[in-house]
C-alpha atoms as a PDB file:
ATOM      1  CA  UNK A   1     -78.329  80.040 -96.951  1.00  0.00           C
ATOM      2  CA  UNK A   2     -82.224  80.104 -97.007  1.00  0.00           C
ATOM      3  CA  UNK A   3     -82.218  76.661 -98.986  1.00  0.00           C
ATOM      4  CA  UNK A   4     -80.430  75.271 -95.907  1.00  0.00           C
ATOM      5  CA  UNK A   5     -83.167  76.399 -93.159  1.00  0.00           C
ATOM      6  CA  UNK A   6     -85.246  73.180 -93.657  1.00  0.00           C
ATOM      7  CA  UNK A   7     -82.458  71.414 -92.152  1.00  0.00           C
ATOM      8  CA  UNK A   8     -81.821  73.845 -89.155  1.00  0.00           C
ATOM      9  CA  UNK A   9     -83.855  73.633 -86.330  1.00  0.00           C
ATOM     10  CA  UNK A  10     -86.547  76.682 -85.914  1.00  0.00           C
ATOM     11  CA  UNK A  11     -84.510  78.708 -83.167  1.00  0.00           C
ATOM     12  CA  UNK A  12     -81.615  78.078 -85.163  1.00  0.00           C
ATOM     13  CA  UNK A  13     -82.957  79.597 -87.793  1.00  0.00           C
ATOM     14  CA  UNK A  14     -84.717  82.748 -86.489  1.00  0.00           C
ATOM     15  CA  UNK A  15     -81.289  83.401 -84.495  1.00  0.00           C
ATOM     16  CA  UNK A  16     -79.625  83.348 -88.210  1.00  0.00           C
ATOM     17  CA  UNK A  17     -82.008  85.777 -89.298  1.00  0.00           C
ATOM     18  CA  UNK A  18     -81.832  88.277 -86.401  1.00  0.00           C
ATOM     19  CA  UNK A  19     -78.258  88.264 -86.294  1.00  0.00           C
ATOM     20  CA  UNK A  20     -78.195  89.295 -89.808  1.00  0.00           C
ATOM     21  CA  UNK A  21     -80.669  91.980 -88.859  1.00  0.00           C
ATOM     22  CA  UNK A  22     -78.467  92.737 -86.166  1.00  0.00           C
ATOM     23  CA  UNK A  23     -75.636  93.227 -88.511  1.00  0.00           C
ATOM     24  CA  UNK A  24     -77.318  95.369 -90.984  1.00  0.00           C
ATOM     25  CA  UNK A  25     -78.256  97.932 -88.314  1.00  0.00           C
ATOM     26  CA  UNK A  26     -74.565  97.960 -87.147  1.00  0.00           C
ATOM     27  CA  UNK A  27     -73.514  98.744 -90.728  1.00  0.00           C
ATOM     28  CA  UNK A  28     -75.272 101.605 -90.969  1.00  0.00           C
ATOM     29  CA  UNK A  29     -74.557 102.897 -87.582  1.00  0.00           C
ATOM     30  CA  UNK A  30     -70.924 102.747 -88.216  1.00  0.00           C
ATOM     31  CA  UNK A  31     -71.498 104.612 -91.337  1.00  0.00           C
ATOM     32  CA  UNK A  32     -73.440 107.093 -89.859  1.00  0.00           C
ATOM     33  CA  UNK A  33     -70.040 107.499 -87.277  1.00  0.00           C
ATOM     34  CA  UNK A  34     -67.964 107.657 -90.240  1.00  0.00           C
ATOM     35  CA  UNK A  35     -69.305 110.515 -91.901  1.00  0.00           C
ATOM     36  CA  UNK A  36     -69.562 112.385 -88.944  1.00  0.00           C
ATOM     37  CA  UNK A  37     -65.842 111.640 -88.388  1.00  0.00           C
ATOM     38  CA  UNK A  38     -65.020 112.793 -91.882  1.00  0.00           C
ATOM     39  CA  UNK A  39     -67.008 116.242 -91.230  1.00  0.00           C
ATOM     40  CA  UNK A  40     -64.651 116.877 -88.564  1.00  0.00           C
ATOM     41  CA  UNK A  41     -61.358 115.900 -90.435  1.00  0.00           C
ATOM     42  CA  UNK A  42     -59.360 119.123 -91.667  1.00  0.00           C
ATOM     43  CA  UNK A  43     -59.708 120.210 -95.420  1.00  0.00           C
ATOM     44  CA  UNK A  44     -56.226 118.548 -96.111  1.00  0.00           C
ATOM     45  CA  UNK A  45     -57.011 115.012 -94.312  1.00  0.00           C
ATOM     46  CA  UNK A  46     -60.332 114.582 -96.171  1.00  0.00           C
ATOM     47  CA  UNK A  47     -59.271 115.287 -99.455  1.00  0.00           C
ATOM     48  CA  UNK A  48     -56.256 112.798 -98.923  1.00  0.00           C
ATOM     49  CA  UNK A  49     -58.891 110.437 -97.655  1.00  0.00           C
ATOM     50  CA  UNK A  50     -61.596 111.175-100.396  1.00  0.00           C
ATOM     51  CA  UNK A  51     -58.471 110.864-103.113  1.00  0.00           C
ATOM     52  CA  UNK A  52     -57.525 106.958-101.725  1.00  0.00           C
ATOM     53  CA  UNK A  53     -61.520 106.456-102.100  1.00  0.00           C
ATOM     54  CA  UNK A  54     -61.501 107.507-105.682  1.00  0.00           C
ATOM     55  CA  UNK A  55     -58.267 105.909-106.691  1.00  0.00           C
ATOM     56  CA  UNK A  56     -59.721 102.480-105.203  1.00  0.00           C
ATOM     57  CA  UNK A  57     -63.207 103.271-107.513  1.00  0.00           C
ATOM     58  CA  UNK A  58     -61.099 103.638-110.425  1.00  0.00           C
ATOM     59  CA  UNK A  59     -60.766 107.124-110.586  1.00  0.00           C
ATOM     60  CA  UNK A  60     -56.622 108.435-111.450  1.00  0.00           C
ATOM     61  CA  UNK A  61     -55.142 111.199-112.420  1.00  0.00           C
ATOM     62  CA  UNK A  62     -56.702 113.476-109.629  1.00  0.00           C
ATOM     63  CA  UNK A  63     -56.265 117.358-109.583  1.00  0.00           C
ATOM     64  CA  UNK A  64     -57.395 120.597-108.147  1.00  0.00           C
ATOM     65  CA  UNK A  65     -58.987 123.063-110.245  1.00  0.00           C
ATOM     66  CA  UNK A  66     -60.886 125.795-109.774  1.00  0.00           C
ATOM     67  CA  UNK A  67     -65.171 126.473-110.353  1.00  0.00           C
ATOM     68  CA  UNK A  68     -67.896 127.868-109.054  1.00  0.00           C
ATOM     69  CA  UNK A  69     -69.638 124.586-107.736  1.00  0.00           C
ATOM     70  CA  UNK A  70     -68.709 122.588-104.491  1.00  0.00           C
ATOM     71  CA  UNK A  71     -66.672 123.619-101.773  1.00  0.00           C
ATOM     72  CA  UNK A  72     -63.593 121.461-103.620  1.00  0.00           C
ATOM     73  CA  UNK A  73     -63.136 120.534-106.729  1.00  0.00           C
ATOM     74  CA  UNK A  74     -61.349 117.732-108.868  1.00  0.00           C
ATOM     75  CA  UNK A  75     -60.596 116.573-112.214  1.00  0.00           C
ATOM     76  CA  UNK A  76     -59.554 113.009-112.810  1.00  0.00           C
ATOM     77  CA  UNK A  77     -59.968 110.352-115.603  1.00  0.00           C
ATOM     78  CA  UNK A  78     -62.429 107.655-114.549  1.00  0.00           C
ATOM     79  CA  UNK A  79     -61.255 104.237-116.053  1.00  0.00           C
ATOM     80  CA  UNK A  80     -63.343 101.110-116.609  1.00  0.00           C
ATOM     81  CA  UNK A  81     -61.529  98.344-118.374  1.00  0.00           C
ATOM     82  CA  UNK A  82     -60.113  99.401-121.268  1.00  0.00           C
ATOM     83  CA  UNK A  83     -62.255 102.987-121.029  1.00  0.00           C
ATOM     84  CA  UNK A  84     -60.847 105.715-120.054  1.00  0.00           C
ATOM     85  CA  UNK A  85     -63.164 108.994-119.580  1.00  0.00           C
ATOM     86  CA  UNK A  86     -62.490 113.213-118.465  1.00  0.00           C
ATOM     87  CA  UNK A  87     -64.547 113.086-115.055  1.00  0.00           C
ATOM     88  CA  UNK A  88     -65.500 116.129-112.988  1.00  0.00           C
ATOM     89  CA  UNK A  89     -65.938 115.905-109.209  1.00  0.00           C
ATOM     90  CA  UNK A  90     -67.731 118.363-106.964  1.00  0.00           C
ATOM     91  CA  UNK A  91     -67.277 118.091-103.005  1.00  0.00           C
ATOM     92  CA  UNK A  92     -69.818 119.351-100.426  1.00  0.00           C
ATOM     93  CA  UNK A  93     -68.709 119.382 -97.136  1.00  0.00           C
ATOM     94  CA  UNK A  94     -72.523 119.002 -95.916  1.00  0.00           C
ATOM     95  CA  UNK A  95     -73.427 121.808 -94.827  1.00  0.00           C
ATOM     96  CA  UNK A  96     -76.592 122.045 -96.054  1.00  0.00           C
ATOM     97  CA  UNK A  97     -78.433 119.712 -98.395  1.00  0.00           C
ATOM     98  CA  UNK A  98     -77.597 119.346-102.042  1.00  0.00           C
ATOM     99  CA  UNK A  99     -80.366 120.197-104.741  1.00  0.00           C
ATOM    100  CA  UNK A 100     -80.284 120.145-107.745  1.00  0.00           C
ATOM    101  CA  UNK A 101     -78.642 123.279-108.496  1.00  0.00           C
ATOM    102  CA  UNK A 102     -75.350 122.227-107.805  1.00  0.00           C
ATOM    103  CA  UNK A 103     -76.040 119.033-111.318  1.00  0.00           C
ATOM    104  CA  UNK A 104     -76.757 122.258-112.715  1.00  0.00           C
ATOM    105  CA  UNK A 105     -73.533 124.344-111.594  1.00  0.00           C
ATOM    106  CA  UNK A 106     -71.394 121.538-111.955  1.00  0.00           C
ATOM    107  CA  UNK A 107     -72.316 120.806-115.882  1.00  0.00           C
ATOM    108  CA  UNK A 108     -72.629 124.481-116.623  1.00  0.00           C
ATOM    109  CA  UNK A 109     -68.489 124.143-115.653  1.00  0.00           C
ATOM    110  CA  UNK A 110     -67.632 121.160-117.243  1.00  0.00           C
ATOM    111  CA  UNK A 111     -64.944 123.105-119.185  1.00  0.00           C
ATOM    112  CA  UNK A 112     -62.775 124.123-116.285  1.00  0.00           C
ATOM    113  CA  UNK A 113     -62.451 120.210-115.420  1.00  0.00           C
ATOM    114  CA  UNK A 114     -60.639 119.962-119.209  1.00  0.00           C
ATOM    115  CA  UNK A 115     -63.853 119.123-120.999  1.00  0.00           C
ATOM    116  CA  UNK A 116     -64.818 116.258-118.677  1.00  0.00           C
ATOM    117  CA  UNK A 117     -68.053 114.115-120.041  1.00  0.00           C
ATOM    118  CA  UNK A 118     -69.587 112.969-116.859  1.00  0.00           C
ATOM    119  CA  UNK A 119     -69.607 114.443-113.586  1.00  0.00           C
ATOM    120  CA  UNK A 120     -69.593 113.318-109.602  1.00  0.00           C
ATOM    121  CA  UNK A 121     -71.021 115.332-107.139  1.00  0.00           C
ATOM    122  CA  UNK A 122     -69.971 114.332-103.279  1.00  0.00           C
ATOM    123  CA  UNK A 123     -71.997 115.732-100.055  1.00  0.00           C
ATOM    124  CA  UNK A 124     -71.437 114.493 -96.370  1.00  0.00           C
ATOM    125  CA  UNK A 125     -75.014 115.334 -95.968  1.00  0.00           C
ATOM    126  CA  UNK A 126     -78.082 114.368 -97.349  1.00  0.00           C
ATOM    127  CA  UNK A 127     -79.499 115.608-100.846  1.00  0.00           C
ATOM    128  CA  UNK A 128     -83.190 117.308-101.401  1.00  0.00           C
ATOM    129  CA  UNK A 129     -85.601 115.822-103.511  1.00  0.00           C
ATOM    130  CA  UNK A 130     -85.214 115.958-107.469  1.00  0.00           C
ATOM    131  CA  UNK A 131     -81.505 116.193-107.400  1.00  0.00           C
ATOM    132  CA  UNK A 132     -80.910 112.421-108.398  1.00  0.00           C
ATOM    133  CA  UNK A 133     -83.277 112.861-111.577  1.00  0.00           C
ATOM    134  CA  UNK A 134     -81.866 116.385-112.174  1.00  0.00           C
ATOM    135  CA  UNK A 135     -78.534 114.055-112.705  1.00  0.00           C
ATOM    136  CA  UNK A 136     -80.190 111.714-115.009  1.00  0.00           C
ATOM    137  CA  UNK A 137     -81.875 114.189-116.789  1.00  0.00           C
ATOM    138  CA  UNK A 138     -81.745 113.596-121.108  1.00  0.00           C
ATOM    139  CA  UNK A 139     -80.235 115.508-123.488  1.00  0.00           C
ATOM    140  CA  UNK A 140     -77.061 116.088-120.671  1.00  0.00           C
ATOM    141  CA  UNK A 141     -74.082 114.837-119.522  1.00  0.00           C
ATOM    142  CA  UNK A 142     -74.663 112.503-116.711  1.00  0.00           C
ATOM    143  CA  UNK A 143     -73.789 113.227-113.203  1.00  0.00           C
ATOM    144  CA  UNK A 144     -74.483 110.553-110.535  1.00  0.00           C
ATOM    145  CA  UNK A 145     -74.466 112.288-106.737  1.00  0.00           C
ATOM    146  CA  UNK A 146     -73.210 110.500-103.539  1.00  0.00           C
ATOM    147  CA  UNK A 147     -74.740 111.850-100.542  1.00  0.00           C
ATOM    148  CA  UNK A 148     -73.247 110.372 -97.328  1.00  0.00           C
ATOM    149  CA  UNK A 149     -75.198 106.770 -96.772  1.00  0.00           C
ATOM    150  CA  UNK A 150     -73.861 106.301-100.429  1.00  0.00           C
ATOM    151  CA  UNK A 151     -70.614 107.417 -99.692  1.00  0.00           C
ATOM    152  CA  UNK A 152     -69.908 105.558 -96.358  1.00  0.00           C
ATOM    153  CA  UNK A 153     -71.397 102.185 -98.451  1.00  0.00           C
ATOM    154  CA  UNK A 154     -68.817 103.004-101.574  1.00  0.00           C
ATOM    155  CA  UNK A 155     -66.037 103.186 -98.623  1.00  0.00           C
ATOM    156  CA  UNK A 156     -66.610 100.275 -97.511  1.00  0.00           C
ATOM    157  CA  UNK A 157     -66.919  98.236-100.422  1.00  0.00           C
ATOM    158  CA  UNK A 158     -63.517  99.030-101.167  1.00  0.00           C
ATOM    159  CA  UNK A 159     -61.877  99.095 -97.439  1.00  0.00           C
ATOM    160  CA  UNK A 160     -61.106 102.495 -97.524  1.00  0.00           C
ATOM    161  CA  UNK A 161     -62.218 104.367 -94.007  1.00  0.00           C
ATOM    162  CA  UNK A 162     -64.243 100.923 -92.976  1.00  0.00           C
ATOM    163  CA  UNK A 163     -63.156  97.536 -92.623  1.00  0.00           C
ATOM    164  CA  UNK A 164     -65.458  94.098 -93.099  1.00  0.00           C
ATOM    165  CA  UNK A 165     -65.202  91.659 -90.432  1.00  0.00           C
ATOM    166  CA  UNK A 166     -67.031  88.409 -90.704  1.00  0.00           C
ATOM    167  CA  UNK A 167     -69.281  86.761 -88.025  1.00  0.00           C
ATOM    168  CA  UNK A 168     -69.221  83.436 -87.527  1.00  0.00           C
ATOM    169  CA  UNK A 169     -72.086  80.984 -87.884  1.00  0.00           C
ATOM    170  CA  UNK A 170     -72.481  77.583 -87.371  1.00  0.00           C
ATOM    171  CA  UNK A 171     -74.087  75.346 -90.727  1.00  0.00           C
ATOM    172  CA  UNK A 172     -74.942  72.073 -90.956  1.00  0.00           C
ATOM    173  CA  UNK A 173     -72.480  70.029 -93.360  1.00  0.00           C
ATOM    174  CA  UNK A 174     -75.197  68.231 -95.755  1.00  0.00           C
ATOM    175  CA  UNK A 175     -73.180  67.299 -98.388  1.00  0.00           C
ATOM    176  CA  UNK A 176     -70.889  65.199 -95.859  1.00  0.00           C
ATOM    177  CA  UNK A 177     -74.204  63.340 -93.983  1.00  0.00           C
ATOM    178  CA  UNK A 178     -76.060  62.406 -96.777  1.00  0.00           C
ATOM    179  CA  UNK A 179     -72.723  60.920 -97.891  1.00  0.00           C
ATOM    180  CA  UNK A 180     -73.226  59.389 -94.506  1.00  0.00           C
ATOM    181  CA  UNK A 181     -76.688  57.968 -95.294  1.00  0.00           C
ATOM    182  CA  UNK A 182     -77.825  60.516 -92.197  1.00  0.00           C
ATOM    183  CA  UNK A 183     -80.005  62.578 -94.898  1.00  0.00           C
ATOM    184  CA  UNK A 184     -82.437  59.984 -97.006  1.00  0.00           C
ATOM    185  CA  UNK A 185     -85.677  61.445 -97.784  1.00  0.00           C
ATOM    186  CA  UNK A 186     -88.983  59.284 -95.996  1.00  0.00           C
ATOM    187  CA  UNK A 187     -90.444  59.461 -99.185  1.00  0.00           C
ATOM    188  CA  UNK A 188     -87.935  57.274-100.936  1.00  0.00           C
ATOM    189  CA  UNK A 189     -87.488  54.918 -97.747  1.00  0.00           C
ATOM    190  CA  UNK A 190     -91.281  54.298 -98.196  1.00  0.00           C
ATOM    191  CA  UNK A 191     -91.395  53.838-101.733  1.00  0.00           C
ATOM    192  CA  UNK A 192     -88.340  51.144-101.397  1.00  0.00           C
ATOM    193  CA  UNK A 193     -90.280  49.472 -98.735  1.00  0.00           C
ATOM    194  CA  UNK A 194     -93.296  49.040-100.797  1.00  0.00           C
ATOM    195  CA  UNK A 195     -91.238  47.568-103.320  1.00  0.00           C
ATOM    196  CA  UNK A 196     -89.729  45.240-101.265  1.00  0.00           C
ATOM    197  CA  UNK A 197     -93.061  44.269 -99.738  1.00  0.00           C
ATOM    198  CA  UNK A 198     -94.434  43.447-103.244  1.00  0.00           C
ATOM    199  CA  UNK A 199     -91.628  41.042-104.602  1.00  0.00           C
ATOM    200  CA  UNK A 200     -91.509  39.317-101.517  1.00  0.00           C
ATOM    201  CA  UNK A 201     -95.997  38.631-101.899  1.00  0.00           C
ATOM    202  CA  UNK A 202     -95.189  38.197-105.174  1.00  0.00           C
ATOM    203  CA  UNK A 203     -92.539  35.248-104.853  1.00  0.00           C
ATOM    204  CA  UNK A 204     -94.291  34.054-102.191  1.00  0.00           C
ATOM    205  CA  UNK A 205     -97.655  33.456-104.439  1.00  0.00           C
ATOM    206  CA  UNK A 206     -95.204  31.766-107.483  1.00  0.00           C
ATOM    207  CA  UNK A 207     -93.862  29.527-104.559  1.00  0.00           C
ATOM    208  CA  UNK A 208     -97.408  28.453-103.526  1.00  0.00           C
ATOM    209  CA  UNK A 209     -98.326  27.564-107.399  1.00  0.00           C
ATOM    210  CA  UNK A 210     -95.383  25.718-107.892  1.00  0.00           C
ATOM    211  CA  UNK A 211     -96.156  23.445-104.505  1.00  0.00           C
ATOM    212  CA  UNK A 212     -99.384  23.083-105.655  1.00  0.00           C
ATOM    213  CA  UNK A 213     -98.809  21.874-109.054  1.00  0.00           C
ATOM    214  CA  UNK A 214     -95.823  19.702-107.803  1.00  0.00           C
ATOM    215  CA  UNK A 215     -98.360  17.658-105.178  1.00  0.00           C
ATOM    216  CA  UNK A 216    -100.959  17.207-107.733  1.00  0.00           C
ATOM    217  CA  UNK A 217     -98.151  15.272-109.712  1.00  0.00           C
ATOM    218  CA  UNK A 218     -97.277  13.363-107.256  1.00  0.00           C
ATOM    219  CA  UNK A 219    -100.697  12.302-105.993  1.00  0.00           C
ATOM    220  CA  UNK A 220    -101.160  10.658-109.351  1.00  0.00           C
ATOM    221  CA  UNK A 221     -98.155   9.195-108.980  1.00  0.00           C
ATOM    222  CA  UNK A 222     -99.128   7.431-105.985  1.00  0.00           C
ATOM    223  CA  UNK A 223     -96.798   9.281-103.646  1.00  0.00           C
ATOM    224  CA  UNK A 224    -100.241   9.489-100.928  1.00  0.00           C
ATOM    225  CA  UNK A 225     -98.120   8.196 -98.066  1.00  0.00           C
ATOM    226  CA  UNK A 226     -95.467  10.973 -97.987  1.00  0.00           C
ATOM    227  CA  UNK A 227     -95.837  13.409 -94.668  1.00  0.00           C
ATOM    228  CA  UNK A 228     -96.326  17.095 -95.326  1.00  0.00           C
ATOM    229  CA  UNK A 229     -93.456  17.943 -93.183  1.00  0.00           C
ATOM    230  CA  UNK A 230     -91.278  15.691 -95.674  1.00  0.00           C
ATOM    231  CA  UNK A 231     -92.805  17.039 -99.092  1.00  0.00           C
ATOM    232  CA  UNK A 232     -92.485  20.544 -97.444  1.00  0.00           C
ATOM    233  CA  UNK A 233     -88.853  20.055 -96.972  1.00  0.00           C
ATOM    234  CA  UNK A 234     -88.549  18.747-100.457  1.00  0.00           C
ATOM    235  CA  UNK A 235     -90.386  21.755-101.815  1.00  0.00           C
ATOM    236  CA  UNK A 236     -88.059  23.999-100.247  1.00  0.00           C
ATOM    237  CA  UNK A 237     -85.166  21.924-101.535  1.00  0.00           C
ATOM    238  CA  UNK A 238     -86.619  21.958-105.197  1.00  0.00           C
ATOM    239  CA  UNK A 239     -87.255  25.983-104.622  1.00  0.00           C
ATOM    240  CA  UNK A 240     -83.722  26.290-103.915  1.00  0.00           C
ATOM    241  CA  UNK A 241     -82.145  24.241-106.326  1.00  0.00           C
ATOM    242  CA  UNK A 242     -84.593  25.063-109.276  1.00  0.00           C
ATOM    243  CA  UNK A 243     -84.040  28.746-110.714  1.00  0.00           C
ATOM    244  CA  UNK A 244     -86.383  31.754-110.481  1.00  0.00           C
ATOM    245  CA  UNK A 245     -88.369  31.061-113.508  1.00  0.00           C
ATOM    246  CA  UNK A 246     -89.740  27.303-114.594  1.00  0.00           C
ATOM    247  CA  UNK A 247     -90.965  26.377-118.213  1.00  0.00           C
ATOM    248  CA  UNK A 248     -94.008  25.910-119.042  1.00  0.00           C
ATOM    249  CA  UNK A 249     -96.367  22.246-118.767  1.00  0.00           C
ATOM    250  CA  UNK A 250     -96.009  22.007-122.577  1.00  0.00           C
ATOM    251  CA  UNK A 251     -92.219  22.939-123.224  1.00  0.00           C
ATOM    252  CA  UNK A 252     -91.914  20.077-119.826  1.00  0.00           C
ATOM    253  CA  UNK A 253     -93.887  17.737-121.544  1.00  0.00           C
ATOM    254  CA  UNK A 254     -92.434  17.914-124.906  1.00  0.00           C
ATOM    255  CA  UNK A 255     -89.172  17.525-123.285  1.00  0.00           C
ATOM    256  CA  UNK A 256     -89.523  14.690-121.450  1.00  0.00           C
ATOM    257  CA  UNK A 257     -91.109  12.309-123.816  1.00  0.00           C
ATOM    258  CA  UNK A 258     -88.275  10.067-124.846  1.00  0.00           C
ATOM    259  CA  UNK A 259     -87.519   9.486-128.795  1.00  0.00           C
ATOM    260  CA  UNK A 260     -87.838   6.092-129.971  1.00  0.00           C
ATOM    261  CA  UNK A 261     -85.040   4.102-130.214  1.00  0.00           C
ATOM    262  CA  UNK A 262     -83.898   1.875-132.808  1.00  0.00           C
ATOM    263  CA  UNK A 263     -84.874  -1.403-131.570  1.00  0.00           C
ATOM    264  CA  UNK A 264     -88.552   0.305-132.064  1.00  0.00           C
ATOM    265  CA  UNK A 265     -88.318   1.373-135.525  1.00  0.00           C
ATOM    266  CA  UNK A 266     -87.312  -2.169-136.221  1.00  0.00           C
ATOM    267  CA  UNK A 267     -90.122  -4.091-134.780  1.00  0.00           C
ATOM    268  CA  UNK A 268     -92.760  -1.848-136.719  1.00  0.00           C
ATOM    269  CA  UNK A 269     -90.875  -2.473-139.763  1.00  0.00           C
ATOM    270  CA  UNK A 270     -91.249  -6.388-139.436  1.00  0.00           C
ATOM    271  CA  UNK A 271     -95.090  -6.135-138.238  1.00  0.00           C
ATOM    272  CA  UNK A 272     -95.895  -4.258-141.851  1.00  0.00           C
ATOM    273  CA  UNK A 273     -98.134  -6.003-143.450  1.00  0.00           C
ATOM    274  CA  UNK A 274     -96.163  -5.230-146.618  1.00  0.00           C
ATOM    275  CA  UNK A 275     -93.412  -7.902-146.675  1.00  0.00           C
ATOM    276  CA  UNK A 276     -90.859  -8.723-149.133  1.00  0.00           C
ATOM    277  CA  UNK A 277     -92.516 -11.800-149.973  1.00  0.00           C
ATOM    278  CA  UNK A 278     -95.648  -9.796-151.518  1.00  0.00           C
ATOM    279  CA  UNK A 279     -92.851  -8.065-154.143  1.00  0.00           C
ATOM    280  CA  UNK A 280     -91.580 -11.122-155.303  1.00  0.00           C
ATOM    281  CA  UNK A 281     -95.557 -12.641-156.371  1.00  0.00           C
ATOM    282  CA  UNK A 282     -95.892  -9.958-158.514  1.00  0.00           C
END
């Protein structure tokens, strides 16, 4: 959309701008309300809706088991594509904050979630500091945490517990008015009138040569008493009935001397001094 503000007028623009501020700030507000709607929901009714939430991520095969890590406890197979992978999930029901001692609970008991690989831990609150890189940490299995901004924006990528609704903005449609001719740049205008502007000097000044050298011609010719008003409309005439570009004076020239004709050849044969009658004394 920002590649189309240079055709929007400047309030048009900033009002596209706040409202998308505008709608970022109601995101997260709604979020907020969400998570403190899910910290109120009974132990049955958030699990059910935590479960849709993970089957809509990709995560199947979802069971109880038992641990000494979060307040519930899950084992499920995460799939992506063709991948299939033992997952172990850890839910806090907020509480207090998460540190990092519950990545290190939760891999410590990856065995009770049958040998799961990675693991998920889930708060409603927030986490403490270190407990992302505790879950990235080398050398062990990987456990990504979801504290409750990341939760609420998970939900509603996937429609479970929020729904998206769109708000509708008005854009200009370019493609249709420069189909139109409503959206030709000034620079090429310009450039095209420049053009134009030195063709039409230009045929002007072959014009004035051609006048020229076709009154000099004529002046020889004896042609003194003709009006300019009458050899103008001649010219004009001649410029429209001649085409754009003339031949030379020489390639003229050559082509209008006449050849001679037969009656000439003969007459310079019988003025040679060279006559039959000079064969026949020797």
């Amino acid at each position: 959309m920002s590649l189309l503000e240079w055709a929007l007028p400047n309030d048009a623009v900033n009002a596209e701008r706040d409202a998308i501020r505008a709608a970022d700030r109601q995101r997260h507000s709604v979020r907020r309300a969400l998570i403190n709607r899910l910290k109120d929901l009974p132990d049955g009714a958030l699990l059910e809706l935590l479960a849709a939430w993970l089957n809509a991520v990709g995560v199947h095969s979802l069971r109880a088991v038992r641990a000494d890590a979060g307040d519930f406890n899950l084992a499920g197979t995460l799939r992506r594509g063709p991948e299939e992978t033992p997952l172990a999930i850890s839910i806090y029901k907020g509480r207090a904050p998460v540190d990092k001692d519950a990545i290190v609970a939760l891999r410590g008991g990856l065995h009770n979630f049958d040998h799961a690989r990675i693991g998920w831990v889930i708060t409603l609150g927030r986490t403490s500091d270190g407990t992302v890189a505790e879950g990235h940490a080398e050398g062990a299995a990987p456990c990504a945490v979801f504290d409750g901004d990341a939760l609420a924006a998970s939900m509603e990528e996937v429609g479970v517990g929020l729904q998206r609704v769109s708000l509708p903005l008005a854009m200009l449609d370019i493609d249709l008015l420069d189909s139109l001719g409503g959206g030709v740049p000034r620079s090429t205008s310009n450039v095209s009138t420049t053009e134009e502007s030195a063709d039409a000097n230009g045929s002007k000044r072959r014009r004035g040569r051609r006048r020229g050298r076709r009154r000099g011609s004529r002046e020889e010719g004896g042609e003194e008493g003709l009006s300019e008003e009458t050899a103008a409309a001649r010219d004009e005439s001649s410029d429209s009935e001649r085409p754009a570009t003339e031949p030379s004076e020489t390639q003229s020239a050559s082509e209008s001397a006449p050849e001679p004709s037969e009656d000439t050849e003969k007459k310079a044969v019988e003025a040679d001094p060279e006559s039959p009658n000079e064969a026949e004394q020797l």
